[in-house]
N, C-alpha and C. Protein backbone atom coordinates (compact mmCIF):
# COMPACT_ATOMS: atom_id res chain seq x y z
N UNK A 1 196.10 -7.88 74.62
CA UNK A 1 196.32 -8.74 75.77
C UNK A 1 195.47 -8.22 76.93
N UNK A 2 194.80 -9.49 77.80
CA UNK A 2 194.19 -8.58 79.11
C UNK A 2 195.01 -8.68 79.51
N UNK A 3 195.10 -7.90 80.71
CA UNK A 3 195.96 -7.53 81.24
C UNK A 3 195.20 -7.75 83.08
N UNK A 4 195.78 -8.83 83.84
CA UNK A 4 194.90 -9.32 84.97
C UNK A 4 195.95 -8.58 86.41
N UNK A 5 196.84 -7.74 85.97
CA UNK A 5 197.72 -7.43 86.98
C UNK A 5 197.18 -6.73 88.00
N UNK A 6 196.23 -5.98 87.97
CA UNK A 6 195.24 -5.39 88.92
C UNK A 6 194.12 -5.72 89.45
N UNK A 7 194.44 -6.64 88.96
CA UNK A 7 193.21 -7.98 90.44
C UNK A 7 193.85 -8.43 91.87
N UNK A 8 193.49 -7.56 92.44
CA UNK A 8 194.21 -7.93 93.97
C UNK A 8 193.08 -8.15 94.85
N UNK A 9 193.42 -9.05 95.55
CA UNK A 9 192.42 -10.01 96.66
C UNK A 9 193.18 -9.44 97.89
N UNK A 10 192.71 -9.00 99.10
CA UNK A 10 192.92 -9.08 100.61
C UNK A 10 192.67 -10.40 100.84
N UNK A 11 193.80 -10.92 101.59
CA UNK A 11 193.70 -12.28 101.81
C UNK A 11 193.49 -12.36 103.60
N UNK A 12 192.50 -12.23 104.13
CA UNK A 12 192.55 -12.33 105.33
C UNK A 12 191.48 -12.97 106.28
N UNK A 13 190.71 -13.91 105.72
CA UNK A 13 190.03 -15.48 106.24
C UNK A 13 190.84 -16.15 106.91
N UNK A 14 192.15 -16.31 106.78
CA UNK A 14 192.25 -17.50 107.56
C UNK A 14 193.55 -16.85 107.84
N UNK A 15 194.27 -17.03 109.04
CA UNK A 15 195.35 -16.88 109.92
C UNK A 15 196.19 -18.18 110.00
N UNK A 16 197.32 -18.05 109.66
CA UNK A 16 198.11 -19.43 109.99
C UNK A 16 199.11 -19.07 111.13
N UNK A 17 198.68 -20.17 112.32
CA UNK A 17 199.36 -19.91 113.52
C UNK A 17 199.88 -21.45 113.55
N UNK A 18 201.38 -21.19 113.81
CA UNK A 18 202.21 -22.72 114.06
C UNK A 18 201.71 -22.82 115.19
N UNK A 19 201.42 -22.37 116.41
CA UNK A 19 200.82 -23.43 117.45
C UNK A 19 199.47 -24.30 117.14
N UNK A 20 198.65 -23.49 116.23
CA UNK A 20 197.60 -24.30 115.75
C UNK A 20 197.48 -25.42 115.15
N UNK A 21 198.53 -25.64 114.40
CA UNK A 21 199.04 -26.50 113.76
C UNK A 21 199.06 -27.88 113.66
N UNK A 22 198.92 -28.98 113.25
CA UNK A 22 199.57 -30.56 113.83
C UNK A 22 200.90 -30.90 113.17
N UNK A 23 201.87 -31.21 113.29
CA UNK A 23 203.04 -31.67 113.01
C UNK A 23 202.66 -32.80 112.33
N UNK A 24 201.60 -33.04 112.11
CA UNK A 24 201.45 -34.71 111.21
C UNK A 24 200.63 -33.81 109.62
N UNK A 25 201.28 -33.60 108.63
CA UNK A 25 201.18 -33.04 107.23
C UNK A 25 199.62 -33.92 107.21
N UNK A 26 199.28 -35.40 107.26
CA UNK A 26 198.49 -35.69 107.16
C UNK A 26 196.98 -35.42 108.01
N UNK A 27 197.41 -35.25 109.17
CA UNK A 27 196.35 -34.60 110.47
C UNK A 27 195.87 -33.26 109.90
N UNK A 28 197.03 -32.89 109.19
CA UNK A 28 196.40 -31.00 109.29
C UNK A 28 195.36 -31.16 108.00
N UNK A 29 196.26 -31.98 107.10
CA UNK A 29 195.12 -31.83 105.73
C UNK A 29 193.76 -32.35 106.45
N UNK A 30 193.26 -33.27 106.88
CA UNK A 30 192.22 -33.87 107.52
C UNK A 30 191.23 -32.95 108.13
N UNK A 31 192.09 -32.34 108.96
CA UNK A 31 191.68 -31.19 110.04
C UNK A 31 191.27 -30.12 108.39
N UNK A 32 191.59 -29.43 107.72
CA UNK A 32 191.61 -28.32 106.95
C UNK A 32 189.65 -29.38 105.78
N UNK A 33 190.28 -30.56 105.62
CA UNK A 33 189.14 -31.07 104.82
C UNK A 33 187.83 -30.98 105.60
N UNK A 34 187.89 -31.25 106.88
CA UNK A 34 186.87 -31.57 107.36
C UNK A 34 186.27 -30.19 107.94
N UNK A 35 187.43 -29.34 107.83
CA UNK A 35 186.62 -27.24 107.52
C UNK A 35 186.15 -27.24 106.65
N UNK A 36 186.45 -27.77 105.33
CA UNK A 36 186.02 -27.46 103.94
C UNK A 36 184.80 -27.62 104.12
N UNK A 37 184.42 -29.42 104.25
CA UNK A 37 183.23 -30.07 104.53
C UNK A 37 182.06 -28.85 104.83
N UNK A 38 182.21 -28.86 106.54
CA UNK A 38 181.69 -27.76 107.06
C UNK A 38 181.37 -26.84 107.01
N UNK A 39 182.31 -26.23 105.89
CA UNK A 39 181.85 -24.88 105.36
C UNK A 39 180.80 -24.76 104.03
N UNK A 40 181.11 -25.89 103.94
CA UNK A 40 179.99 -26.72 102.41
C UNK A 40 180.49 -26.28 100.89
N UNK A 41 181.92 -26.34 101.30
CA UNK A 41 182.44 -26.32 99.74
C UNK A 41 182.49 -27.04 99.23
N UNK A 42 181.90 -26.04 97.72
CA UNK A 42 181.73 -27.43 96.81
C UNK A 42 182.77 -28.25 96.42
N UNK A 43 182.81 -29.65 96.52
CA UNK A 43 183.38 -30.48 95.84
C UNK A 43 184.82 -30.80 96.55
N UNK A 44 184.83 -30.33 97.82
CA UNK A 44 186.64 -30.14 98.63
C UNK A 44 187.06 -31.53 98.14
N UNK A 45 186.40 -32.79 97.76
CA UNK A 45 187.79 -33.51 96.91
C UNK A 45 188.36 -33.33 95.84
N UNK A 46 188.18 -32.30 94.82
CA UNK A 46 188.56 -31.66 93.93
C UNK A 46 190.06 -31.25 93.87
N UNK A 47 190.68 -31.76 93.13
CA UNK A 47 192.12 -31.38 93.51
C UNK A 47 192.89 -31.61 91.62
N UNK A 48 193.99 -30.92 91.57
CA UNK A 48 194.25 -31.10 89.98
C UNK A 48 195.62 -31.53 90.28
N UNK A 49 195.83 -32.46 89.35
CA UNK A 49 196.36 -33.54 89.38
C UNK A 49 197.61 -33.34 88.53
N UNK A 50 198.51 -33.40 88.57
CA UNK A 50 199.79 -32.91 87.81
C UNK A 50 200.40 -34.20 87.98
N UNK A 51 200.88 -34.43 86.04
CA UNK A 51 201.86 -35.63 86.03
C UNK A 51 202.63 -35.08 85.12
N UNK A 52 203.75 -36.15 84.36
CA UNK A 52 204.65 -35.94 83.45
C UNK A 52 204.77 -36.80 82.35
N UNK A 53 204.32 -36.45 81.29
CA UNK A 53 205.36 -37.65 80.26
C UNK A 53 206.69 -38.21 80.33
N UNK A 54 207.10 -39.25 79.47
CA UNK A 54 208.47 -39.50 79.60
C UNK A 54 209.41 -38.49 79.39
N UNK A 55 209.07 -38.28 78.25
CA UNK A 55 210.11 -36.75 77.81
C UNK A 55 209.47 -35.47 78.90
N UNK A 56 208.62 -35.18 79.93
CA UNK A 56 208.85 -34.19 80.70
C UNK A 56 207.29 -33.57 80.29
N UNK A 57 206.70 -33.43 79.63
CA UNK A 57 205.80 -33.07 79.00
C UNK A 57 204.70 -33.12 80.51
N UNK A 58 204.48 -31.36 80.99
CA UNK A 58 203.17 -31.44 82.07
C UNK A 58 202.20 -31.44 81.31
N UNK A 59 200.96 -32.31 82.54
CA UNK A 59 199.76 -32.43 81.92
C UNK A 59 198.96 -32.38 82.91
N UNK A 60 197.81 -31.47 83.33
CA UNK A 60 197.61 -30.93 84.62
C UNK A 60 195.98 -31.13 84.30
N UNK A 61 194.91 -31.67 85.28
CA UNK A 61 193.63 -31.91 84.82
C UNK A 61 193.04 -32.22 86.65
N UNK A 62 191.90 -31.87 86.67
CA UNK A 62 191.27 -31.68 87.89
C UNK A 62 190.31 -33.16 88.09
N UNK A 63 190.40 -33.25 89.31
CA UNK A 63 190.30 -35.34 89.47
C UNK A 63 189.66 -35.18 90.79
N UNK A 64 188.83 -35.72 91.43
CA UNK A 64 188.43 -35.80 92.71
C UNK A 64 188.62 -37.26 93.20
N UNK A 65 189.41 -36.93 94.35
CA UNK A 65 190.16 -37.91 95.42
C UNK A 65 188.61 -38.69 95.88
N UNK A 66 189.35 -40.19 96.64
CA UNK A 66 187.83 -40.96 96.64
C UNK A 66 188.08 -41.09 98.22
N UNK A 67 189.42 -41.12 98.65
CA UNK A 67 189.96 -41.57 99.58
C UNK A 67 191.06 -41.38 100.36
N UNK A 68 191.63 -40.23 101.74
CA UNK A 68 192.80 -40.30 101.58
C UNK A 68 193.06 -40.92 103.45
N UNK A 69 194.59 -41.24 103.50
CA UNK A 69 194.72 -42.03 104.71
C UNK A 69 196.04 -42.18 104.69
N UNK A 70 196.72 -42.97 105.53
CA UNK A 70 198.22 -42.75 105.98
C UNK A 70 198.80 -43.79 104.78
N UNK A 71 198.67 -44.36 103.74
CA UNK A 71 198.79 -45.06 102.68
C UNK A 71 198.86 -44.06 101.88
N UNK A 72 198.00 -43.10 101.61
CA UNK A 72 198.23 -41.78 100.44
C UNK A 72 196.67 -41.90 100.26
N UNK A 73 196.11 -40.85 98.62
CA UNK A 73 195.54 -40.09 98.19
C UNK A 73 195.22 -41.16 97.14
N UNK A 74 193.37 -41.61 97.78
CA UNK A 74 193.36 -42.25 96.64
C UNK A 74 192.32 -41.72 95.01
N UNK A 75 192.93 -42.32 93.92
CA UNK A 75 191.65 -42.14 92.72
C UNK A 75 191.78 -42.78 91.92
N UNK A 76 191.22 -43.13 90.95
CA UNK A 76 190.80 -44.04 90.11
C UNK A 76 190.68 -43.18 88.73
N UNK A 77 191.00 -43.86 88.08
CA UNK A 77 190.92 -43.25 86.18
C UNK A 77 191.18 -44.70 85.40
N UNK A 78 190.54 -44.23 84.15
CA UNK A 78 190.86 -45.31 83.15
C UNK A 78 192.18 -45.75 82.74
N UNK A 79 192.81 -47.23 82.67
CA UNK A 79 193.94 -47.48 82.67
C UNK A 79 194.77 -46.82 80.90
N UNK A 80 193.60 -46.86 79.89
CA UNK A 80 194.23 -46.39 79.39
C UNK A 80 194.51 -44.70 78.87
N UNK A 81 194.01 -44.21 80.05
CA UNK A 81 193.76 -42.57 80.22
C UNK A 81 195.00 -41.75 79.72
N UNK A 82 195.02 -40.75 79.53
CA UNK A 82 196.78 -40.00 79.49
C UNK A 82 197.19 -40.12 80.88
N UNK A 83 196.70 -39.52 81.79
CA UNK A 83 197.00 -39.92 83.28
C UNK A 83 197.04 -41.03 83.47
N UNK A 84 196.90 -42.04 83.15
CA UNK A 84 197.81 -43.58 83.40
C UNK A 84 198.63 -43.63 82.22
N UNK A 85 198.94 -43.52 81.22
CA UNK A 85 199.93 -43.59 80.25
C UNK A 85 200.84 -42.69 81.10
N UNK A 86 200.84 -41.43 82.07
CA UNK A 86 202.39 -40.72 81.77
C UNK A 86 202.22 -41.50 83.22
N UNK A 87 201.60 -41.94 84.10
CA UNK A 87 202.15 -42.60 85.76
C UNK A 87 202.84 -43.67 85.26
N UNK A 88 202.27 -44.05 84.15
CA UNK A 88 203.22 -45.97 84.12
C UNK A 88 204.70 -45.84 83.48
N UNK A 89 204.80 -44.61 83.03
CA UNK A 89 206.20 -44.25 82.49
C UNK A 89 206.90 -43.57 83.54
N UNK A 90 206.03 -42.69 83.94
CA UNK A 90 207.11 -41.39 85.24
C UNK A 90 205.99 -41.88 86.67
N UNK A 91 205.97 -42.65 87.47
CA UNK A 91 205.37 -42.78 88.85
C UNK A 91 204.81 -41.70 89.86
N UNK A 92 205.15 -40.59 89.29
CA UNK A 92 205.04 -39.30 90.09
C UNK A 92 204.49 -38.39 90.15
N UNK A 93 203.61 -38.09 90.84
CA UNK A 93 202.54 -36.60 90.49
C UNK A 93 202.65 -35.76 91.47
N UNK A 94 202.19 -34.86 91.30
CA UNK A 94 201.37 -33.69 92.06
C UNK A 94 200.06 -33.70 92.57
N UNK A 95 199.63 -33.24 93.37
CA UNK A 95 197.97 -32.94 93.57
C UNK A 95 198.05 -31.71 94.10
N UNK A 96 196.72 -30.74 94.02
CA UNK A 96 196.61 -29.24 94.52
C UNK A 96 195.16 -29.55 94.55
N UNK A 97 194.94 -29.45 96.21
CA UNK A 97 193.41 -28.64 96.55
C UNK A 97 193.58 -27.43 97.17
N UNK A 98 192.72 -26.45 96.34
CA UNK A 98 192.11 -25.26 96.66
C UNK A 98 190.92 -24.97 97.07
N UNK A 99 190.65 -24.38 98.02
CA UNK A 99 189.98 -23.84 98.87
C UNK A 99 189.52 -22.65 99.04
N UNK A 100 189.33 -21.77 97.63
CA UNK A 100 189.25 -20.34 97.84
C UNK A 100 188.34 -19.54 99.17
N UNK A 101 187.39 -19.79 99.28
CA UNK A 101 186.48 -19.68 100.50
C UNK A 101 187.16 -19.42 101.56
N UNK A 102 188.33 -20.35 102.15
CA UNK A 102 188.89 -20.44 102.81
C UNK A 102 190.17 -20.03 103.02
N UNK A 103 190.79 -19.20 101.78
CA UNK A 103 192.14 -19.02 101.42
C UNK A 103 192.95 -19.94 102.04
N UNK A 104 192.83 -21.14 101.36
CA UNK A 104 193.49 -22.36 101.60
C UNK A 104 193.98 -23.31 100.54
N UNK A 105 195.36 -23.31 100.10
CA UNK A 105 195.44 -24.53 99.36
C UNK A 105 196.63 -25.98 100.24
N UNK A 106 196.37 -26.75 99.47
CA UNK A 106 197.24 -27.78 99.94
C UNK A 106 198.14 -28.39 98.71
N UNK A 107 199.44 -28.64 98.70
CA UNK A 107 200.29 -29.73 97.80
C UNK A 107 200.35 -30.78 98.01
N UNK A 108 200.29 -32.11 97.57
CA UNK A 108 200.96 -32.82 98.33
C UNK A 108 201.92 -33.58 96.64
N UNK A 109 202.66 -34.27 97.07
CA UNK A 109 203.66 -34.96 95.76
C UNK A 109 204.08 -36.33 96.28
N UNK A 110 204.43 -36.79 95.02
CA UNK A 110 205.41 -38.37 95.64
C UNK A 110 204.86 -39.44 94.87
N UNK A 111 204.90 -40.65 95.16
CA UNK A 111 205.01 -41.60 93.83
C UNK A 111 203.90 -41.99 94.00
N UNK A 112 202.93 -42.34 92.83
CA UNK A 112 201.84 -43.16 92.81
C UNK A 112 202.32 -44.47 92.28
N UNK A 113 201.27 -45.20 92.99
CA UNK A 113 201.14 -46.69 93.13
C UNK A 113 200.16 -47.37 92.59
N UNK A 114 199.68 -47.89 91.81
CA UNK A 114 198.56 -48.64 91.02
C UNK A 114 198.03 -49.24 91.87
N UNK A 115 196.45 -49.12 92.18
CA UNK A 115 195.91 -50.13 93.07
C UNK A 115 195.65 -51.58 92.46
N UNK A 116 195.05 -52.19 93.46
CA UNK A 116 194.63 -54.00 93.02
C UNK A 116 193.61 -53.48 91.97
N UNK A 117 193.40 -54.64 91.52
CA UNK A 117 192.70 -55.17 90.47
C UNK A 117 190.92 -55.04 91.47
N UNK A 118 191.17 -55.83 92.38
CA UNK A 118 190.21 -55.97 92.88
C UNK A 118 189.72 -54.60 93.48
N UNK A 119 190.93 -53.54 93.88
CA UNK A 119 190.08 -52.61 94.70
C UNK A 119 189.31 -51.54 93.43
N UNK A 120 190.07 -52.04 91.94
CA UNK A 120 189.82 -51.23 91.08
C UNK A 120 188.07 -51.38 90.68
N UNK A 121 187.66 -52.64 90.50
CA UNK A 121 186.89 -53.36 90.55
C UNK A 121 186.18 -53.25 91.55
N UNK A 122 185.84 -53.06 92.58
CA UNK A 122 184.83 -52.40 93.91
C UNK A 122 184.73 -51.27 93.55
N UNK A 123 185.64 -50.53 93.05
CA UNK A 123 185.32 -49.07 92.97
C UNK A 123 184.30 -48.73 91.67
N UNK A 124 184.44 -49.63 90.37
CA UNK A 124 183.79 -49.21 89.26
C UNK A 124 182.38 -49.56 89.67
N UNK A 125 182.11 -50.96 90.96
CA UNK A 125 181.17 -51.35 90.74
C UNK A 125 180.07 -51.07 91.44
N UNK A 126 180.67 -50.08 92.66
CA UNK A 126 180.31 -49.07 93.27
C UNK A 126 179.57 -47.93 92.43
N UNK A 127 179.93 -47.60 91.29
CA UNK A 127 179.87 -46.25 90.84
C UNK A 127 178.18 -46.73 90.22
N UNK A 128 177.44 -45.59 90.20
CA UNK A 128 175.96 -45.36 89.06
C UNK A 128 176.11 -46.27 88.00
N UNK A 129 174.95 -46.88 87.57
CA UNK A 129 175.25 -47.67 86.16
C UNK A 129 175.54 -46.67 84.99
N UNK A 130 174.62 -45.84 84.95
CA UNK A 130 175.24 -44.93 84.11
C UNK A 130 176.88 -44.19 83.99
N UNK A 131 177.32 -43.96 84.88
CA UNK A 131 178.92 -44.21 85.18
C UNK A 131 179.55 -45.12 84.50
N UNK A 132 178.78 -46.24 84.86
CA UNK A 132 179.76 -47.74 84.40
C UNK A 132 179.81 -47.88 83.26
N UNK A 133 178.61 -47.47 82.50
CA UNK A 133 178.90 -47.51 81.23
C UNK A 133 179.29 -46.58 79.93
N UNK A 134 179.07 -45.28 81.01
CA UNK A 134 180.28 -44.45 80.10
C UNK A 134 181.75 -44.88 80.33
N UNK A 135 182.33 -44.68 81.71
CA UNK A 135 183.51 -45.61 81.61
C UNK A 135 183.99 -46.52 80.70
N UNK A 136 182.50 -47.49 80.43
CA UNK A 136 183.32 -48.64 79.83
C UNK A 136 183.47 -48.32 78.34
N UNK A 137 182.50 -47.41 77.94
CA UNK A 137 182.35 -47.03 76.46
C UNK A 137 183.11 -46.18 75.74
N UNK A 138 183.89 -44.88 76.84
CA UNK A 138 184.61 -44.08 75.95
C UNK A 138 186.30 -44.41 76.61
N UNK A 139 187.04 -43.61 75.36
CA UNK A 139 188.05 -43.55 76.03
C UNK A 139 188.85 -42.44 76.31
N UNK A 140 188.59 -42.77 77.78
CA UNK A 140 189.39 -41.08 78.48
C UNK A 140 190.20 -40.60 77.71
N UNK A 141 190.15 -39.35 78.01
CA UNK A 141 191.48 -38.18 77.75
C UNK A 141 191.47 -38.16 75.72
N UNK A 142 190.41 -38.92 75.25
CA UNK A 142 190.07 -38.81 73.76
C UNK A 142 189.01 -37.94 73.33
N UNK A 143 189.40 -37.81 72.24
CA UNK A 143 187.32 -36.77 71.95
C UNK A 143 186.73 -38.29 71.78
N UNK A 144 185.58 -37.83 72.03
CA UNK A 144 184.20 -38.47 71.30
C UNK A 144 183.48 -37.66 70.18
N UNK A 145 183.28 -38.34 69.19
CA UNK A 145 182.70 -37.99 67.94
C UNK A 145 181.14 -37.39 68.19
N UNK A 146 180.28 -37.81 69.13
CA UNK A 146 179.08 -37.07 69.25
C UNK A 146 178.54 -37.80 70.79
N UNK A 147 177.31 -37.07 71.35
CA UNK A 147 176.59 -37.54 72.30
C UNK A 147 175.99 -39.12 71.83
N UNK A 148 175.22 -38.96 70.89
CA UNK A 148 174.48 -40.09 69.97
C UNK A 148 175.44 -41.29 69.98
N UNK A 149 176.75 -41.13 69.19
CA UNK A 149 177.54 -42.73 69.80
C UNK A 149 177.36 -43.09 71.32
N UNK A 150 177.57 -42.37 72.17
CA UNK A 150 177.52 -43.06 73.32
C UNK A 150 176.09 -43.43 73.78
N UNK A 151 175.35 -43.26 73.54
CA UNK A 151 173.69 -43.76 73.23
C UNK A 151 173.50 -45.08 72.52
C-alpha cells in the first residue's frame, strides 16, 4: 500500500476574513471566479459533478459549467449520459470547484432542472463542428470500440 499520510501542504495563500466576505453565497462565488480568472487558472469552470442513482449508487465525474447566475449552475451533457439517467431518477447533485493555486474550493448542491429544448439546442449549435459531431456520434458515459469508428 502507498502510504500518502505524510504529504502535508502549509495552507497559507489565502486568508478567510468574514468581513471580507459577501453574505450573497452567490456574490462570493463570482467574486472568488473572477480571482481564478485573473490568476489564469486553468479551466476555473471545472468543477466535478456528483449525482446518485436510484438505489444511491455515487457517480462523481468532472464537467465544466457554461454558465452560472441567480437561476443556478449551468451545463449541458448528453440526454442519454449516466449523468442524465441518475438526474431524471434522483434531481440532485453536487458540484465542487477547486482552486488549488488559490487554496480555494467551493460546494454548491440542490436540485437540477432540465433546460429547454431550445436552450439545449443553442448550446450544441454553438459548439465546434467537430464537437457536434462527436456529440452526435458517440454515446456518453459508454466505451467506444476504436478512434477509426468515429471517423
Amino acid at each position: 500500500m502507498n502510504r500518502v499520510i505524510t504529504q502535508r501542504n502549509e495552507y497559507r495563500l489565502s486568508v478567510l476574513d468574514r468581513k471580507s466576505l459577501s453574505g450573497d453565497p452567490l456574490k462570493q462565488f463570482s467574486n472568488w471566479y473572477t480571482a481564478a480568472e485573473k490568476k489564469k487558472i486553468h479551466t476555473p469552470n471545472a468543477a466535478v459533478l456528483s449525482t446518485a442513482s436510484k438505489s444511491g449508487k455515487p457517480s462523481a465525474r468532472v464537467i465544466l459549467i457554461k454558465a452560472f447566475n441567480q437561476k443556478g449552475f449551468e451545463f449541458f451533457t448528453h440526454y442519454r449520459s449516466d449523468k442524465a439517467g441518475d438526474l431524471a431518477v434522483n434531481p440532485k447533485a453536487e458540484l465542487v470547484f477547486y482552486w488549488p493555486a488559490m487554496e480555494r474550493q467551493v460546494r454548491v448542491f440542490g436540485a437540477v432542472k432540465k433546460m429547454t429544448r431550445s436552450e439545449s439546442l443553442d448550446y450544441f449549435l454553438s459548439r465546434p463542428r467537430g464537437a457536434q459531431i462527436a456529440a452526435w456520434t458517440s454515446a456518453q458515459s459508454k466505451p467506444i470500440d476504436s478512434r477509426q469508428k468515429l471517423l
